[in-house]
Protein backbone atom coordinates (compact mmCIF):
# COMPACT_ATOMS: atom_id res chain seq x y z
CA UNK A 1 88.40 -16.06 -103.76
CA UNK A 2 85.02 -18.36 -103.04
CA UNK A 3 83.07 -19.09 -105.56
CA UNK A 4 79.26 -19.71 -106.27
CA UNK A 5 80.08 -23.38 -107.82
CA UNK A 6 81.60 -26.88 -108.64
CA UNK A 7 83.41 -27.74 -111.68
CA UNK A 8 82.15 -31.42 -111.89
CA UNK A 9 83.37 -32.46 -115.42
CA UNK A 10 86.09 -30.57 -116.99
CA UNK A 11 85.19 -28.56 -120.59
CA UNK A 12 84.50 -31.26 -122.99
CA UNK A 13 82.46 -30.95 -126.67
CA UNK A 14 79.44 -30.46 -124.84
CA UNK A 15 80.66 -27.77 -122.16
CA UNK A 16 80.99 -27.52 -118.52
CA UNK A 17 79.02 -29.54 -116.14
CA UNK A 18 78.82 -27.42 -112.46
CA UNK A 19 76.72 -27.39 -109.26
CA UNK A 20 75.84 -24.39 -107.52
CA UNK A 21 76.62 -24.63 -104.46
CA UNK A 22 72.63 -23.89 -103.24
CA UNK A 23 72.76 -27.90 -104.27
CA UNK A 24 74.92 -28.76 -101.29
CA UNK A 25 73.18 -26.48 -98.96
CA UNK A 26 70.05 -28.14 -99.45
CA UNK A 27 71.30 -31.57 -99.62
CA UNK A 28 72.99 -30.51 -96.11
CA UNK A 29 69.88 -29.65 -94.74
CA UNK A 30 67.96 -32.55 -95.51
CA UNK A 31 70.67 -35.09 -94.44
CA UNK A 32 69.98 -33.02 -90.64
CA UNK A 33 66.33 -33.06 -90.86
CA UNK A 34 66.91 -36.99 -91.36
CA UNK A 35 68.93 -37.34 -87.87
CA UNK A 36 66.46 -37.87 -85.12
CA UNK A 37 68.51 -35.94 -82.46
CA UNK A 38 69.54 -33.27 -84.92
CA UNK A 39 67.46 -30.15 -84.91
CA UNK A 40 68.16 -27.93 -87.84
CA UNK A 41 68.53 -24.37 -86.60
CA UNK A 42 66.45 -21.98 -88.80
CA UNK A 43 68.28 -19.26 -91.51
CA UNK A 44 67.64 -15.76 -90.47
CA UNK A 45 68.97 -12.20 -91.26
CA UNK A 46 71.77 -12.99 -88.49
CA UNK A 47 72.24 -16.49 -88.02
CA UNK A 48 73.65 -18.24 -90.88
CA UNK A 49 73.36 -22.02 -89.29
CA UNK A 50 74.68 -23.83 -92.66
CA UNK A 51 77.71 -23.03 -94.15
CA UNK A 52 78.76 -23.88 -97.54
CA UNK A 53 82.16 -22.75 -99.31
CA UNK A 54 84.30 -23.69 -102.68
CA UNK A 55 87.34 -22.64 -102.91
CA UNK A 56 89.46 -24.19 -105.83
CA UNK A 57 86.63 -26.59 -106.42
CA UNK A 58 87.24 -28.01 -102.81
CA UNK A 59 84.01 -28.32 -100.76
CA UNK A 60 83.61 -27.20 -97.31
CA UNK A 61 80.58 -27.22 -94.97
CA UNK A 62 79.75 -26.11 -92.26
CA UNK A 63 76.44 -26.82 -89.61
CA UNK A 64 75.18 -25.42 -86.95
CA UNK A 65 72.80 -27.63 -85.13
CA UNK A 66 70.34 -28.19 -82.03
CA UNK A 67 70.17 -31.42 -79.75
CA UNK A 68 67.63 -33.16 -78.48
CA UNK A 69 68.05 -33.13 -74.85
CA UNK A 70 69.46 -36.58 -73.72
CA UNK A 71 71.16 -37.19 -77.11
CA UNK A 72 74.56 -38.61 -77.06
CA UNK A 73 76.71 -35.50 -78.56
CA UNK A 74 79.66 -36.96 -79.82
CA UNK A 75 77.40 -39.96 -81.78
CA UNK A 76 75.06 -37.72 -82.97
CA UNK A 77 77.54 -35.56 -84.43
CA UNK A 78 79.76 -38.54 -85.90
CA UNK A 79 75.48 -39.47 -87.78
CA UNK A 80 75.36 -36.01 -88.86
CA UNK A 81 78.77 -35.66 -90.15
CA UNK A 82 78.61 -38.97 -91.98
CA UNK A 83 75.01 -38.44 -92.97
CA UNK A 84 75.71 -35.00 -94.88
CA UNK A 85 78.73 -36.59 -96.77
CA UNK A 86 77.72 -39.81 -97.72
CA UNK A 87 73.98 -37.87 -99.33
CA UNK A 88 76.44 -35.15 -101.25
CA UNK A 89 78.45 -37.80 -102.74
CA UNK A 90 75.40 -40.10 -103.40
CA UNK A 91 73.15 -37.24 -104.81
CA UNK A 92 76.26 -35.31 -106.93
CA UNK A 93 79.17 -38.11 -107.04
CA UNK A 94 81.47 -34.89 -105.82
CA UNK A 95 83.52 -35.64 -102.02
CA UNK A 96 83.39 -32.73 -99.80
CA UNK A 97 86.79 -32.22 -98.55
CA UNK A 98 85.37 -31.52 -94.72
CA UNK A 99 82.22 -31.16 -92.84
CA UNK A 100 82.09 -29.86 -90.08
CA UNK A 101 79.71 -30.46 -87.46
CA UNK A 102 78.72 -27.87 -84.54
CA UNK A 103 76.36 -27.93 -81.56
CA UNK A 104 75.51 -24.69 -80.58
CA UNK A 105 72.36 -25.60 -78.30
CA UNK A 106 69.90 -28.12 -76.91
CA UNK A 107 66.32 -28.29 -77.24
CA UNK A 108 64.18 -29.55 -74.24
């Protein structure tokens, strides 16, 4: 079963330290809006562009993006990829186990 966080320090004297995983989702989003060929696909009430899922305290995400017309695909998505996963285990110090990375459009 999924669940809503990360264990990030096991129960000590002082408790549990966890992340929610809304933490990841928006560090996800802001590693896209930093790609200049990436175009971050809006949430609505059907289209869930970013992904994010725990399951025994493994991290997996999930994008959805928009290209710039003209933009090399495969580099672009190698930036984003690398982007998202290098900011979540700057920001946190926890390693997503995968991202994954896909286009779904172009924007002209």
């Amino acid at each position: 079963m999924a669940q809503d966080y990360v264990v990030l320090n096991e129960t000590d004297e002082m408790g549990v330290v966890a992340m929610n995983k809304a933490v990841f989702k928006s560090i996800a989003e802001i590693s896209i809006n930093d790609i200049e060929n990436a175009v971050r696909i809006p949430e609505t009430t059907f289209t869930k562009p970013l992904s994010v899922k725990i399951e025994e305290n493994k991290l997996h995400i999930t994008a959805f993006i928009k290209l710039k017309y003209g933009a090399n695909v495969k580099a672009t998505c190698e930036l984003v990829q690398n982007k998202i996963y290098e900011n979540i285990e700057f920001m946190t110090g926890f390693k997503a186990a995968d991202v994954t990375v896909n286009v779904v459009d172009f924007e002209i």
